[in-house]
N, C-alpha and C. Protein backbone atom coordinates (compact mmCIF):
# COMPACT_ATOMS: atom_id res chain seq x y z
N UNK A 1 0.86 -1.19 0.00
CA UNK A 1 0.00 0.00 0.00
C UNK A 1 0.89 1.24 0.00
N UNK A 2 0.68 2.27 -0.57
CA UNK A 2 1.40 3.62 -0.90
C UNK A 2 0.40 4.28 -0.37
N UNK A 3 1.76 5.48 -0.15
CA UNK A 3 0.61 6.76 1.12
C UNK A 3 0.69 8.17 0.15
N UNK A 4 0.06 8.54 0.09
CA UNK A 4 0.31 10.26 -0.45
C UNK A 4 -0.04 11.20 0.78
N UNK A 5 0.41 11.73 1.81
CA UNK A 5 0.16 11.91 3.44
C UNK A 5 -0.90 13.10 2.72
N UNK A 6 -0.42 14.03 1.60
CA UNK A 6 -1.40 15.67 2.06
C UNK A 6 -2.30 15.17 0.46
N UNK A 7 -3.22 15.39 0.57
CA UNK A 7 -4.03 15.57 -0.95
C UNK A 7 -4.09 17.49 -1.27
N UNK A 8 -4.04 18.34 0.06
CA UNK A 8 -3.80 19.54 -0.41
C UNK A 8 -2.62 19.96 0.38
N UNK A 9 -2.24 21.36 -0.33
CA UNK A 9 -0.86 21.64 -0.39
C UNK A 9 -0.36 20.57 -0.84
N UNK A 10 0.92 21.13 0.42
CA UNK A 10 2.39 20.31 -0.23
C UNK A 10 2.13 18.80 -0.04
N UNK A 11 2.50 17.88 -0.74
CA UNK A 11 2.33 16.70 -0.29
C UNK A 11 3.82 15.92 -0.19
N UNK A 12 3.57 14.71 0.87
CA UNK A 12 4.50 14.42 1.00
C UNK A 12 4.55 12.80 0.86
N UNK A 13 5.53 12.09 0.31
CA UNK A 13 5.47 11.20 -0.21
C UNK A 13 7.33 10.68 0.49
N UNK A 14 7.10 9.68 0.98
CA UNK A 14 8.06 9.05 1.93
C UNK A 14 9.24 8.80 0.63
N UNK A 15 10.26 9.83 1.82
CA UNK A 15 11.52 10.32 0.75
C UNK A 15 12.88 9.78 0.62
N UNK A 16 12.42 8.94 1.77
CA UNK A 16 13.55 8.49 2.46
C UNK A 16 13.53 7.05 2.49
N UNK A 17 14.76 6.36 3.49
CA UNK A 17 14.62 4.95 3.78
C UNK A 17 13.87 4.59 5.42
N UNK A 18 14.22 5.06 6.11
CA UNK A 18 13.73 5.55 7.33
C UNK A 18 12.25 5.84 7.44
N UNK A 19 11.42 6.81 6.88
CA UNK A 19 10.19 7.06 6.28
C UNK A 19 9.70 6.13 5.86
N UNK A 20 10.11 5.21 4.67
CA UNK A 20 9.72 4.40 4.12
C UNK A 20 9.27 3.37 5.15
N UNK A 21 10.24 2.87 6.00
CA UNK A 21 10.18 2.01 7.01
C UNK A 21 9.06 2.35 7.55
N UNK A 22 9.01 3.27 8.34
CA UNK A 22 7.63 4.29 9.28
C UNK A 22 6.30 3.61 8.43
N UNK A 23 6.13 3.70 7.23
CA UNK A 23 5.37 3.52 6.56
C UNK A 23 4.87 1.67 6.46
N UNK A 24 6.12 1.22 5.75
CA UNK A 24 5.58 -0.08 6.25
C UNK A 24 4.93 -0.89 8.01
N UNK A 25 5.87 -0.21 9.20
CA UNK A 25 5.38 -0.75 9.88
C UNK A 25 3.92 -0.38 9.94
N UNK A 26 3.21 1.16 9.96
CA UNK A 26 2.28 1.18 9.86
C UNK A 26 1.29 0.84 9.13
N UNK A 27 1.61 0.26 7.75
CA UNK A 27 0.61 -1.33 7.01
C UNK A 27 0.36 -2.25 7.83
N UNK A 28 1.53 -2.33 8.44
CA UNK A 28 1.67 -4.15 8.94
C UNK A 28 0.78 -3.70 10.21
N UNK A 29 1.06 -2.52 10.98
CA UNK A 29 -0.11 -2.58 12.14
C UNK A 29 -1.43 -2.34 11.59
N UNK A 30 -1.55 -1.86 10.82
CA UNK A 30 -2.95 -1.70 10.37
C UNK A 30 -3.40 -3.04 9.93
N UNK A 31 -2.94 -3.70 8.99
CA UNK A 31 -3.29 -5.19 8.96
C UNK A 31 -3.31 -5.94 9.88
N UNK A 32 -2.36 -6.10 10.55
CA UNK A 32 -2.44 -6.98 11.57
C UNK A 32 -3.08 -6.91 13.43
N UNK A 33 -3.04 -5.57 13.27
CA UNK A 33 -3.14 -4.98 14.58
C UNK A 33 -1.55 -4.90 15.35
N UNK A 34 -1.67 -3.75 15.79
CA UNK A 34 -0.23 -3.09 16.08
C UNK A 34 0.39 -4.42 16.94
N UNK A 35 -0.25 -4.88 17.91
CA UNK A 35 0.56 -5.88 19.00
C UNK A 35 1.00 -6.51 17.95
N UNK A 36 0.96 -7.19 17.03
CA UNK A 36 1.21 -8.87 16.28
C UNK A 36 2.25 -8.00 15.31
N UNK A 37 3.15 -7.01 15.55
CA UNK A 37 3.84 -6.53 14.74
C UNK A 37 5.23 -6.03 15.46
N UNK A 38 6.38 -6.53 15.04
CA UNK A 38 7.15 -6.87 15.77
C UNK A 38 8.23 -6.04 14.55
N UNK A 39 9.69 -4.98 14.56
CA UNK A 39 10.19 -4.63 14.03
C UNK A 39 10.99 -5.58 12.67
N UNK A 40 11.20 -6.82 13.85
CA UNK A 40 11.61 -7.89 12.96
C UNK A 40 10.95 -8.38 11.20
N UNK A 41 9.59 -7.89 11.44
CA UNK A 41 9.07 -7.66 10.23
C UNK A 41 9.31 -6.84 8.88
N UNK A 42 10.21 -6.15 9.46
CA UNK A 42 10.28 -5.25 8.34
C UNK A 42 11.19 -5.28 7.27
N UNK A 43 12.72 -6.12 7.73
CA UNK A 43 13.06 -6.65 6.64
C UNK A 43 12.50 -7.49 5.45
N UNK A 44 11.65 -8.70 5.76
CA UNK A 44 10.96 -9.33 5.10
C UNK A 44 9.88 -8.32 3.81
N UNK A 45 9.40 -6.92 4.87
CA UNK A 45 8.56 -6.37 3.98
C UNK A 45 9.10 -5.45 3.02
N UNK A 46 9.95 -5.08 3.55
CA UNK A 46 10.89 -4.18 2.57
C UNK A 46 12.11 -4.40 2.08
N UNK A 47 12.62 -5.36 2.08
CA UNK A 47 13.98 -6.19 1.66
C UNK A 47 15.32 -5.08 2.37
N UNK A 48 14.94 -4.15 3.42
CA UNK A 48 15.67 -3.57 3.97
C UNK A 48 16.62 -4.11 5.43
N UNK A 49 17.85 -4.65 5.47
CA UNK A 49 18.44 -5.43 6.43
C UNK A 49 17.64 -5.09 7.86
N UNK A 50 18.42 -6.27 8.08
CA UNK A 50 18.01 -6.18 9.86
C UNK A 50 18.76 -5.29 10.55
N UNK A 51 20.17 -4.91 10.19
CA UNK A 51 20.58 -3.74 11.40
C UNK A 51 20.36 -2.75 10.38
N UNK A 52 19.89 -2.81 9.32
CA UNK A 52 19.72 -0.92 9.44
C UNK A 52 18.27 -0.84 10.13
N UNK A 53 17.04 -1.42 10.39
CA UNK A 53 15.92 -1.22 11.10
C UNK A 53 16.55 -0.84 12.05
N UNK A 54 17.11 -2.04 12.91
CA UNK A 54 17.69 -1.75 14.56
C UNK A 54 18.34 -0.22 14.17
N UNK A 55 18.85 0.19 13.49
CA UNK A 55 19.80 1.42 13.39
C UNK A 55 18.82 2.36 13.28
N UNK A 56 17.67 2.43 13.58
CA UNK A 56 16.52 3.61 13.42
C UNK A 56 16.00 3.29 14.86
N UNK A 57 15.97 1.89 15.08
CA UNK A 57 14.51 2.41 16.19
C UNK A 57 15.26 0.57 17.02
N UNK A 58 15.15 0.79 18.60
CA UNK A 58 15.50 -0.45 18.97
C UNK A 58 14.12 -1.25 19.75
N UNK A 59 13.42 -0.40 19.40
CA UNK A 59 11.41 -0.99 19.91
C UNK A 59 11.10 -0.33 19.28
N UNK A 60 9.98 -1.07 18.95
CA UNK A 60 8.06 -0.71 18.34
C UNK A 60 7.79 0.50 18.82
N UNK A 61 8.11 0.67 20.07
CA UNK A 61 7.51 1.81 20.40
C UNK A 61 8.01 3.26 20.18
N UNK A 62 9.96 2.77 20.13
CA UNK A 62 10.31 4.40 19.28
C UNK A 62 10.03 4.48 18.11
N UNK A 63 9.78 3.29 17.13
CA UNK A 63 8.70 3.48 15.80
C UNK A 63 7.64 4.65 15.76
N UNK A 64 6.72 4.39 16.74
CA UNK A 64 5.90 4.26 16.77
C UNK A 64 5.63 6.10 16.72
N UNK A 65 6.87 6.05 17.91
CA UNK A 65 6.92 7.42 18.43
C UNK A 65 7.41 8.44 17.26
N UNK A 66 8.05 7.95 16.39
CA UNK A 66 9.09 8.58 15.31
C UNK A 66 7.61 8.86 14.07
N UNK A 67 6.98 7.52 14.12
CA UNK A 67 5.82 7.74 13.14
C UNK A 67 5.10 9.29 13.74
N UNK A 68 4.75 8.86 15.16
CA UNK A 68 3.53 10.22 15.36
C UNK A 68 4.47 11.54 15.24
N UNK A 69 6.09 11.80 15.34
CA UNK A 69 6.57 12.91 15.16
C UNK A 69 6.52 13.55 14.13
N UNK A 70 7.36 12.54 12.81
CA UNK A 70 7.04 12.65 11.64
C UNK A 70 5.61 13.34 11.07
N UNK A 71 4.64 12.45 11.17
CA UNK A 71 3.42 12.98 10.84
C UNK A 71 3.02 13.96 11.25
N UNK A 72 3.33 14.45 12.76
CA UNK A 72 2.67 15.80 12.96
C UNK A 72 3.53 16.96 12.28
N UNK A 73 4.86 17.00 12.07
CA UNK A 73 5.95 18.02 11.84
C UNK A 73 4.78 17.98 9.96
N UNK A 74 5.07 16.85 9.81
CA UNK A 74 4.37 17.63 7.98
C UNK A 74 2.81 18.06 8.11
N UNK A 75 2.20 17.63 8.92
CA UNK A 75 0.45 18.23 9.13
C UNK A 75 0.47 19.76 9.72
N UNK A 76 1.64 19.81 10.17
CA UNK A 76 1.59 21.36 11.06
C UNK A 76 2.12 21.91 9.99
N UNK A 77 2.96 21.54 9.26
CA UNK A 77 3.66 22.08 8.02
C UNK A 77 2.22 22.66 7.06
N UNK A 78 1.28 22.19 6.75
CA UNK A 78 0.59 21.77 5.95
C UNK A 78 -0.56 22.83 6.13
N UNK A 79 -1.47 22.64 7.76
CA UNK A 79 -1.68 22.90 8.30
C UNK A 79 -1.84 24.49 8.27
N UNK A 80 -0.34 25.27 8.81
CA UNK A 80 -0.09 26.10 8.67
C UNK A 80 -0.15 27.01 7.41
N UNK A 81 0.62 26.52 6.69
CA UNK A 81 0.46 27.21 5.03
C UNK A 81 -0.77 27.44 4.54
N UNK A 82 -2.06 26.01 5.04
CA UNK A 82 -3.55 26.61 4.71
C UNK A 82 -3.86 27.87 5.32
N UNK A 83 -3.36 27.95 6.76
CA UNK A 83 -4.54 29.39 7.10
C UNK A 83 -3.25 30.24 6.48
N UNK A 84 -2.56 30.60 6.89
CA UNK A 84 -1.83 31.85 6.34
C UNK A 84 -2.13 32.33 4.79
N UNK A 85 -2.83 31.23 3.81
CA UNK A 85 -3.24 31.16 2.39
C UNK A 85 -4.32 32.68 2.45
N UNK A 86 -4.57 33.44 3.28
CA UNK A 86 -6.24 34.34 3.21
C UNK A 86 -6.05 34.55 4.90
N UNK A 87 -4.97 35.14 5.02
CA UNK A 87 -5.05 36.10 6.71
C UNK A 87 -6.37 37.11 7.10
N UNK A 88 -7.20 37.56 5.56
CA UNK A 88 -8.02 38.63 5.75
C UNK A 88 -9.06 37.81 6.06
N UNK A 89 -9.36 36.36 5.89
CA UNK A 89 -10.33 36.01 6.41
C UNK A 89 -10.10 34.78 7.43
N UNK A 90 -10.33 35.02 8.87
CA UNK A 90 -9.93 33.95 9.40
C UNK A 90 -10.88 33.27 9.45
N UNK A 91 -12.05 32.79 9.52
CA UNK A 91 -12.92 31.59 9.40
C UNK A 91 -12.81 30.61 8.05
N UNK A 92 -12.46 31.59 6.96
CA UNK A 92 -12.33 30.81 5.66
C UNK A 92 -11.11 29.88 5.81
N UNK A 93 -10.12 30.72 6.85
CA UNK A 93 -8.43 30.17 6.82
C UNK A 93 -8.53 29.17 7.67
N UNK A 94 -9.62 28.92 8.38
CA UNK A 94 -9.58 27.88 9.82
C UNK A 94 -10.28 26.61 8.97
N UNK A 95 -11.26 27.26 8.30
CA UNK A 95 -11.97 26.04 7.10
C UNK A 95 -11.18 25.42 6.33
N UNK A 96 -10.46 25.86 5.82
CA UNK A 96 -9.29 25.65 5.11
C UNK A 96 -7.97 24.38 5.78
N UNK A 97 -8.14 25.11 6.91
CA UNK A 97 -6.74 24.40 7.53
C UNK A 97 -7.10 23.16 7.90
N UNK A 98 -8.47 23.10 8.33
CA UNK A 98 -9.17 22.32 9.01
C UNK A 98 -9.17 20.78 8.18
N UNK A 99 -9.91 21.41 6.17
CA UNK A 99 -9.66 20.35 5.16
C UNK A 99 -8.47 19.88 5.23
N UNK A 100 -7.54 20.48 5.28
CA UNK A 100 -6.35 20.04 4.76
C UNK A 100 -5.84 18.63 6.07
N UNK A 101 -6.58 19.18 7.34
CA UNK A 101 -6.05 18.31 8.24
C UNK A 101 -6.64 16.76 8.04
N UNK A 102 -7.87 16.95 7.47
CA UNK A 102 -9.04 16.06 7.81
C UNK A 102 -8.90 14.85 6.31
N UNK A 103 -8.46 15.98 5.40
CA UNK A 103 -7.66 15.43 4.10
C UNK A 103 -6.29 14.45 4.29
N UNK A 104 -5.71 15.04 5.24
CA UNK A 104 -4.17 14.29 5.26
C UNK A 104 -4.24 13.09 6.15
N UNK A 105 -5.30 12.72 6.89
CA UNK A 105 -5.44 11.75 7.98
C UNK A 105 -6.45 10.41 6.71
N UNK A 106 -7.26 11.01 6.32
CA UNK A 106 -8.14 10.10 5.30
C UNK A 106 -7.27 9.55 4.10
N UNK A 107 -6.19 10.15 3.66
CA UNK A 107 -5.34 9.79 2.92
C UNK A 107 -4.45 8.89 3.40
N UNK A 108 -4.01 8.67 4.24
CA UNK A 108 -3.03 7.80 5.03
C UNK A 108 -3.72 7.30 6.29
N UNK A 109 -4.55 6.05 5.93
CA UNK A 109 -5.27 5.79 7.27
C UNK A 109 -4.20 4.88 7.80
N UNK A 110 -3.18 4.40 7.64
CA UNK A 110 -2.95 3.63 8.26
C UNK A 110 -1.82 4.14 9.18
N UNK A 111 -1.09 5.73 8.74
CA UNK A 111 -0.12 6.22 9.49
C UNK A 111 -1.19 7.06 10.51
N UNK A 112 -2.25 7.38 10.22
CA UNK A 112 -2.96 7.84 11.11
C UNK A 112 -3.24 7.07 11.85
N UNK A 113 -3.62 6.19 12.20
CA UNK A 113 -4.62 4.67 12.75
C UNK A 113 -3.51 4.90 14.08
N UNK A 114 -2.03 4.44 13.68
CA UNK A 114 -1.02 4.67 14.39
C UNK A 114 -0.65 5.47 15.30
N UNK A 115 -0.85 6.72 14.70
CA UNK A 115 -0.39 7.93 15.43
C UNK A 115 -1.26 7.88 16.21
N UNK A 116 -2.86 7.62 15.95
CA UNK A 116 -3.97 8.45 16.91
C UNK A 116 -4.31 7.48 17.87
N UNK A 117 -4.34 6.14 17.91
CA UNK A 117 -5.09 5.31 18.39
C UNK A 117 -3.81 4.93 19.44
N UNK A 118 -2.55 4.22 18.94
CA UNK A 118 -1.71 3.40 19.71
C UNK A 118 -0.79 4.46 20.69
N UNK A 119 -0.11 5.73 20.93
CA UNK A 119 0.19 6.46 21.47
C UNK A 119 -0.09 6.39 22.84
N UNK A 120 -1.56 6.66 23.11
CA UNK A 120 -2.35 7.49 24.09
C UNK A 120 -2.43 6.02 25.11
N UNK A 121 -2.14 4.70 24.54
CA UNK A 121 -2.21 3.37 25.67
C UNK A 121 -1.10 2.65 25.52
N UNK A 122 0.39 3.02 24.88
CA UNK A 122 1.02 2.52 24.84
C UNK A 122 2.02 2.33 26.29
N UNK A 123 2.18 3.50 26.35
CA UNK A 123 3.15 3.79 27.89
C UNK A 123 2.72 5.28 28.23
N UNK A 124 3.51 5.92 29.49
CA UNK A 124 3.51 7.18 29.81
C UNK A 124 3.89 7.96 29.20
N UNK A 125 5.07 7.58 28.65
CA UNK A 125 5.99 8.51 27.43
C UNK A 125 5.21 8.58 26.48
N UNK A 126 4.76 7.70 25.86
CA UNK A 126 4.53 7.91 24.29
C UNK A 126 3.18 8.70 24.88
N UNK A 127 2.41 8.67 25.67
CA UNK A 127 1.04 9.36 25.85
C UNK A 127 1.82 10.88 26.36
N UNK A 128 2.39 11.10 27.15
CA UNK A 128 2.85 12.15 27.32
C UNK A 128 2.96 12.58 26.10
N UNK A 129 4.03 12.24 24.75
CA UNK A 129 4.68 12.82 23.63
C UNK A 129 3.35 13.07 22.65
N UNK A 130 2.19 12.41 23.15
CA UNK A 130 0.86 11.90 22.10
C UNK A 130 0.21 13.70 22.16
N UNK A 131 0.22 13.81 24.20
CA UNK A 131 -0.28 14.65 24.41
C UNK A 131 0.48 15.95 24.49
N UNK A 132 1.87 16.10 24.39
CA UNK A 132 2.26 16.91 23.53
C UNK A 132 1.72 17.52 21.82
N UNK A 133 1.54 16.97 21.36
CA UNK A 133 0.88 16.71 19.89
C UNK A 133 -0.36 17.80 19.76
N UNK A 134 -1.09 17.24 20.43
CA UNK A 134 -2.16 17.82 20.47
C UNK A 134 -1.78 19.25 20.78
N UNK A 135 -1.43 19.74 22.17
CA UNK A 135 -1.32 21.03 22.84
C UNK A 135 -0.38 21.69 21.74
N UNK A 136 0.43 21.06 20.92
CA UNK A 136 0.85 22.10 19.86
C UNK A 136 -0.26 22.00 18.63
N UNK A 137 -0.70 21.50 18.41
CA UNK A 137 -2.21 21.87 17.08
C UNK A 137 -3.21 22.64 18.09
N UNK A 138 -3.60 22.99 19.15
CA UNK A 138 -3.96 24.28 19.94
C UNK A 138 -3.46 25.23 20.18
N UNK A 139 -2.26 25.28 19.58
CA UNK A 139 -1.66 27.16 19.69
C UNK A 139 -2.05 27.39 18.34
N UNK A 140 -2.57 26.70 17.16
CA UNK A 140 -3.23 27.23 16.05
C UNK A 140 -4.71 28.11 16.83
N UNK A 141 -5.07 27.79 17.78
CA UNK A 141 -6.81 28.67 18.12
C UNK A 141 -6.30 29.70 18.48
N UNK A 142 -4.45 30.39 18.73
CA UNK A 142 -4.57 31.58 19.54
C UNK A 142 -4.71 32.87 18.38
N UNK A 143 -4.62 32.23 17.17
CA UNK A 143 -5.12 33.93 16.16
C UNK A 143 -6.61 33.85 15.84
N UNK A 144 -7.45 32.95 16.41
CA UNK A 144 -8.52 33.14 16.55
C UNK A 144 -9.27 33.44 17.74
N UNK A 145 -8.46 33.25 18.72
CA UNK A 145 -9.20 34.18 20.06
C UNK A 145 -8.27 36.14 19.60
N UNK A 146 -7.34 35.86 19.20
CA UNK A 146 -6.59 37.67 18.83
C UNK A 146 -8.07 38.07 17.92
N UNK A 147 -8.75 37.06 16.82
CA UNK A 147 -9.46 37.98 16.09
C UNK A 147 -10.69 38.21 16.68
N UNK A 148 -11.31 37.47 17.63
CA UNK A 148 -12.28 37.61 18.53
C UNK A 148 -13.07 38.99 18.56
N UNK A 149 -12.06 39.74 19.29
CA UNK A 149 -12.46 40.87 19.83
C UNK A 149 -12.73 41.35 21.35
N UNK A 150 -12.58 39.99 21.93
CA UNK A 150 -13.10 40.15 22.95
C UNK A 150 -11.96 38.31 23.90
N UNK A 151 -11.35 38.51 24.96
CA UNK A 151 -10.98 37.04 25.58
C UNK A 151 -12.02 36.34 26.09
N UNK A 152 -12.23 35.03 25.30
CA UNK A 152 -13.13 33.95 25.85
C UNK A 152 -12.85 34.41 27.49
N UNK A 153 -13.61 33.52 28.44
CA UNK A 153 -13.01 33.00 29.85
C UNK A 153 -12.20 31.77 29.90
N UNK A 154 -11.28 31.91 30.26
CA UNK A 154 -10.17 30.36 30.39
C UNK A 154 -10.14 30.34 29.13
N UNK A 155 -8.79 31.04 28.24
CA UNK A 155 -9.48 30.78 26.61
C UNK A 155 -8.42 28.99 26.92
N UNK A 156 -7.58 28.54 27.75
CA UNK A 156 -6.96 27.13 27.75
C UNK A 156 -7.78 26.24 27.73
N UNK A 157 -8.93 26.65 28.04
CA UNK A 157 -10.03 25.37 28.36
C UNK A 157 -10.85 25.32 27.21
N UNK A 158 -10.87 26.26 26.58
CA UNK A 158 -11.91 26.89 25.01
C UNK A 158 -10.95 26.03 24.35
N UNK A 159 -9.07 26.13 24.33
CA UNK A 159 -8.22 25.23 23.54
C UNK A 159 -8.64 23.58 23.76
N UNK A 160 -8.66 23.42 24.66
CA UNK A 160 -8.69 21.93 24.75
C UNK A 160 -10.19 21.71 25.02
N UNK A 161 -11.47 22.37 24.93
CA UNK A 161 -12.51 21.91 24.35
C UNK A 161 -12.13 21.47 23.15
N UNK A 162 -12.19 22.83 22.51
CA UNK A 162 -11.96 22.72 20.82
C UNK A 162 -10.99 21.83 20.21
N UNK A 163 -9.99 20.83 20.63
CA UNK A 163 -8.92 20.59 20.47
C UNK A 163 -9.13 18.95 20.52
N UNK A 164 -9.73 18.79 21.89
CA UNK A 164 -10.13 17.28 22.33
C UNK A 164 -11.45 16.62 21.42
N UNK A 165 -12.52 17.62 20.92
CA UNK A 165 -13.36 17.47 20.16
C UNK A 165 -13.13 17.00 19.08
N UNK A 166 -12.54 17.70 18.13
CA UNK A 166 -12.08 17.55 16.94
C UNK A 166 -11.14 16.02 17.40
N UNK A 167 -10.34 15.90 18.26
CA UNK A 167 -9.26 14.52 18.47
C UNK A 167 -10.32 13.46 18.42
N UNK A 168 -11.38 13.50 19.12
CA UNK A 168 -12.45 12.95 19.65
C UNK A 168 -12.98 12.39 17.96
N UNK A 169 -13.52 13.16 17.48
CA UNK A 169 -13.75 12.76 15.63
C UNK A 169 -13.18 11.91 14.94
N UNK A 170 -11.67 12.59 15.18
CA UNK A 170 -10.44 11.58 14.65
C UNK A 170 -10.45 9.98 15.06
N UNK A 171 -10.42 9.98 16.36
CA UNK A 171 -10.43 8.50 17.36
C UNK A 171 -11.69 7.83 16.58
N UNK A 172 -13.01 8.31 17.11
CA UNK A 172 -13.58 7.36 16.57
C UNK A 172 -14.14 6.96 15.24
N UNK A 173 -13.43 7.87 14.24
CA UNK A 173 -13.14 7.07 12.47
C UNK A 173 -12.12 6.17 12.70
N UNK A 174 -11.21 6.45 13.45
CA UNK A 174 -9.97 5.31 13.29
C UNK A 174 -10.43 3.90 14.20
N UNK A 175 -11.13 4.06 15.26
CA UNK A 175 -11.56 3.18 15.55
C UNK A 175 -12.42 2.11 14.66
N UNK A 176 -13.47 2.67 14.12
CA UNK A 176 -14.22 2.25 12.90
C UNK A 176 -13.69 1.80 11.45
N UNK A 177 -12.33 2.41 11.41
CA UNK A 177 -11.64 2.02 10.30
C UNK A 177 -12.61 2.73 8.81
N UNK A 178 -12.96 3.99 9.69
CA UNK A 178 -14.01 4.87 8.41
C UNK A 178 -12.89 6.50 8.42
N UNK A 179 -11.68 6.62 8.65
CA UNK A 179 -10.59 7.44 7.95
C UNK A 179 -10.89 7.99 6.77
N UNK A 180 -11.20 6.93 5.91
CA UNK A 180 -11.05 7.60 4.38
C UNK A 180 -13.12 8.49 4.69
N UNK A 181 -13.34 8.77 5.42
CA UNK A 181 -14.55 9.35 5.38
C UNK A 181 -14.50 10.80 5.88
N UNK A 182 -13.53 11.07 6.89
CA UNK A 182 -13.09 12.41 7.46
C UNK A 182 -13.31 13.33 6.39
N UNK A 183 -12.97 13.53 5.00
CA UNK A 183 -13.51 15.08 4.50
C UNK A 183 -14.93 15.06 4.40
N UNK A 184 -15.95 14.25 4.92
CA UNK A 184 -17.38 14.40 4.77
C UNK A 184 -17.72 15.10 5.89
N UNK A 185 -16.78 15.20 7.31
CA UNK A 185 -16.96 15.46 8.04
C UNK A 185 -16.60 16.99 8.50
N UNK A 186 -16.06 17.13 7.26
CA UNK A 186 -15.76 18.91 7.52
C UNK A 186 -16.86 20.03 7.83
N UNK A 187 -17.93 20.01 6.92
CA UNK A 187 -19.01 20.95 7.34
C UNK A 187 -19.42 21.30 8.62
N UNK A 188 -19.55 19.95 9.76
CA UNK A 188 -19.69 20.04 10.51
C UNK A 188 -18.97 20.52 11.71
N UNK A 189 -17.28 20.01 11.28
CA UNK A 189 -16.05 20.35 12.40
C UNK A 189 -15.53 21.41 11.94
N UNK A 190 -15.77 22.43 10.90
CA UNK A 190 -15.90 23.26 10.93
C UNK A 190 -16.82 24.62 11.25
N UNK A 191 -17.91 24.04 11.52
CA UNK A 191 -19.24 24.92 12.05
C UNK A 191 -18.92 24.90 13.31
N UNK A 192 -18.65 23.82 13.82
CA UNK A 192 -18.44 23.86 15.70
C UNK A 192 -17.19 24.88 16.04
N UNK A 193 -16.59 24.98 14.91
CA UNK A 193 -14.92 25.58 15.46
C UNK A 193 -15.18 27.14 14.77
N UNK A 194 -15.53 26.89 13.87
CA UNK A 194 -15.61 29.41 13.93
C UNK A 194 -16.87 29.24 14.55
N UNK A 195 -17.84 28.89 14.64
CA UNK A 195 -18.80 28.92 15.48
C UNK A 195 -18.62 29.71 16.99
N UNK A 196 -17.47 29.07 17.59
CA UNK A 196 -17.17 29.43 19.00
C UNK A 196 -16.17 30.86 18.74
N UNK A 197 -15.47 30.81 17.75
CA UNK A 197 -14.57 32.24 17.80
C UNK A 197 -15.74 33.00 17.13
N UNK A 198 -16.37 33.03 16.27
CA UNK A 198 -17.27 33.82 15.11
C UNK A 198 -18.65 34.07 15.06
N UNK A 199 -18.96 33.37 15.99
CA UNK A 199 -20.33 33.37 15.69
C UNK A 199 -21.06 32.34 15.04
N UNK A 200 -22.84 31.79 15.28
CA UNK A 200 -23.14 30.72 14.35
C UNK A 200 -23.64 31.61 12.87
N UNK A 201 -23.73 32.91 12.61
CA UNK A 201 -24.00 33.28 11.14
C UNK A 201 -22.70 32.84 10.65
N UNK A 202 -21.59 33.74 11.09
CA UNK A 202 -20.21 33.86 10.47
C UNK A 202 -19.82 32.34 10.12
N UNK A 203 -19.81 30.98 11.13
CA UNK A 203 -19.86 29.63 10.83
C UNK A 203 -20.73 29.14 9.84
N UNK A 204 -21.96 30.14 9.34
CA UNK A 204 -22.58 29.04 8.63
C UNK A 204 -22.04 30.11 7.18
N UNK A 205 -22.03 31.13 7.28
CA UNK A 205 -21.41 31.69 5.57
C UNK A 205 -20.02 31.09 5.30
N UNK A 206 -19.25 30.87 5.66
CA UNK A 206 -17.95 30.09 5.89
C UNK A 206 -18.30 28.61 5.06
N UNK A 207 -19.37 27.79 6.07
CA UNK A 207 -19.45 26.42 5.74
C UNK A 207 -20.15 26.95 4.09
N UNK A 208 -21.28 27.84 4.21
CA UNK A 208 -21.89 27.64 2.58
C UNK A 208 -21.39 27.77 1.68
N UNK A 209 -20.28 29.11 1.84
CA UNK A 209 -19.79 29.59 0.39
C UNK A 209 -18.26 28.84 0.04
N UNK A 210 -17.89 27.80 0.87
CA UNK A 210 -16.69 27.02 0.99
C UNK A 210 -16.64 26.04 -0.31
């Protein structure tokens, strides 16, 4: 199986040998379910030796960890470049950023499946590093409380409403193994999100004329 990670913007297409690897293990967990997947696999799948694997990662779980880094560094990449695309309109730019996120996870269900699902129960670390992740895709809401006009109350708690919600979406397509369905789901995770900075008119001209 081949990944194309972004369908908008930049896309990124595993450039490397290392990457590449990232990629197969996350087939093989997606097929198999992550436990029944053991690094040792990956020579067999990619005719790539056994110590250069060990020479990347000496457990599954710094895989694992390297996969969810990887993926977030190009989604924030990605991410980013959508809203900055139309600064004069930030609800269009949050709609925007929003596809592109919801686009890059449905395109690669199986590096997603990975990142989102196995992290958060693997150990402390990797949930710690998981929940790192997140709290950096919530400093994207702080040019939308600046355009406000006004400071939410606790705008940290407005972040991780808005933040855990949307994660919340993510989890249970990947649970369902319905990923490739996430851009159907934009109208809606985008109405909930300028909704709370914008207003529900400003959320619904946004969702119509999109």
């Amino acid at each position: 199986m081949s990944h194309q990670i972004f369908v908008k913007g930049p896309t990124f297409t595993p450039g490397n040998e290392r990457e590449r690897l990232l990629v197969a293990f996350a087939d093989l967990a997606y097929e198999r379910g992550y436990e029944l997947v053991r690094l040792t696999d990956l020579p067999a799948r990619t005719g790539v030796s056994h110590d250069t694997v060990f020479g990347y990662w000496q457990t599954e779980e710094e895989c694992v960890l390297d996969a969810l880094q990887t993926g977030a560094e190009q989604t924030f990449s990605a991410v980013a470049n959508a809203f900055m695309g139309d600064p004069g309109d930030c609800g269009a730019a949050a709609h925007r950023s929003l596809g592109v996120l919801l686009d890059f996870l449905a395109a690669s269900p199986a590096l997603a499946s990975l990142s989102i699902l196995v992290p958060p129960i693997l150990s402390p670390r990797a949930a710690a590093r998981h929940k790192s992740v997140l709290d950096v895709f919530g400093e994207f809401l702080g040019p939308g409380f600046a355009a406000m006009g006004h400071v939410p109350p606790r705008p940290e708690l407005v972040s991780q409403i808005i933040t855990g919600g949307i994660f919340e979406v993510l989890r249970r397509h990947a649970l369902d193994r319905r990923l490739h369905e996430l851009p159907s789901a934009l109208p809606a995770v985008s109405h909930v999100c300028i909704a709370a900075f914008f207003g529900l008119e400003e959320a619904a001209r946004v969702v119509a004329t999109a």
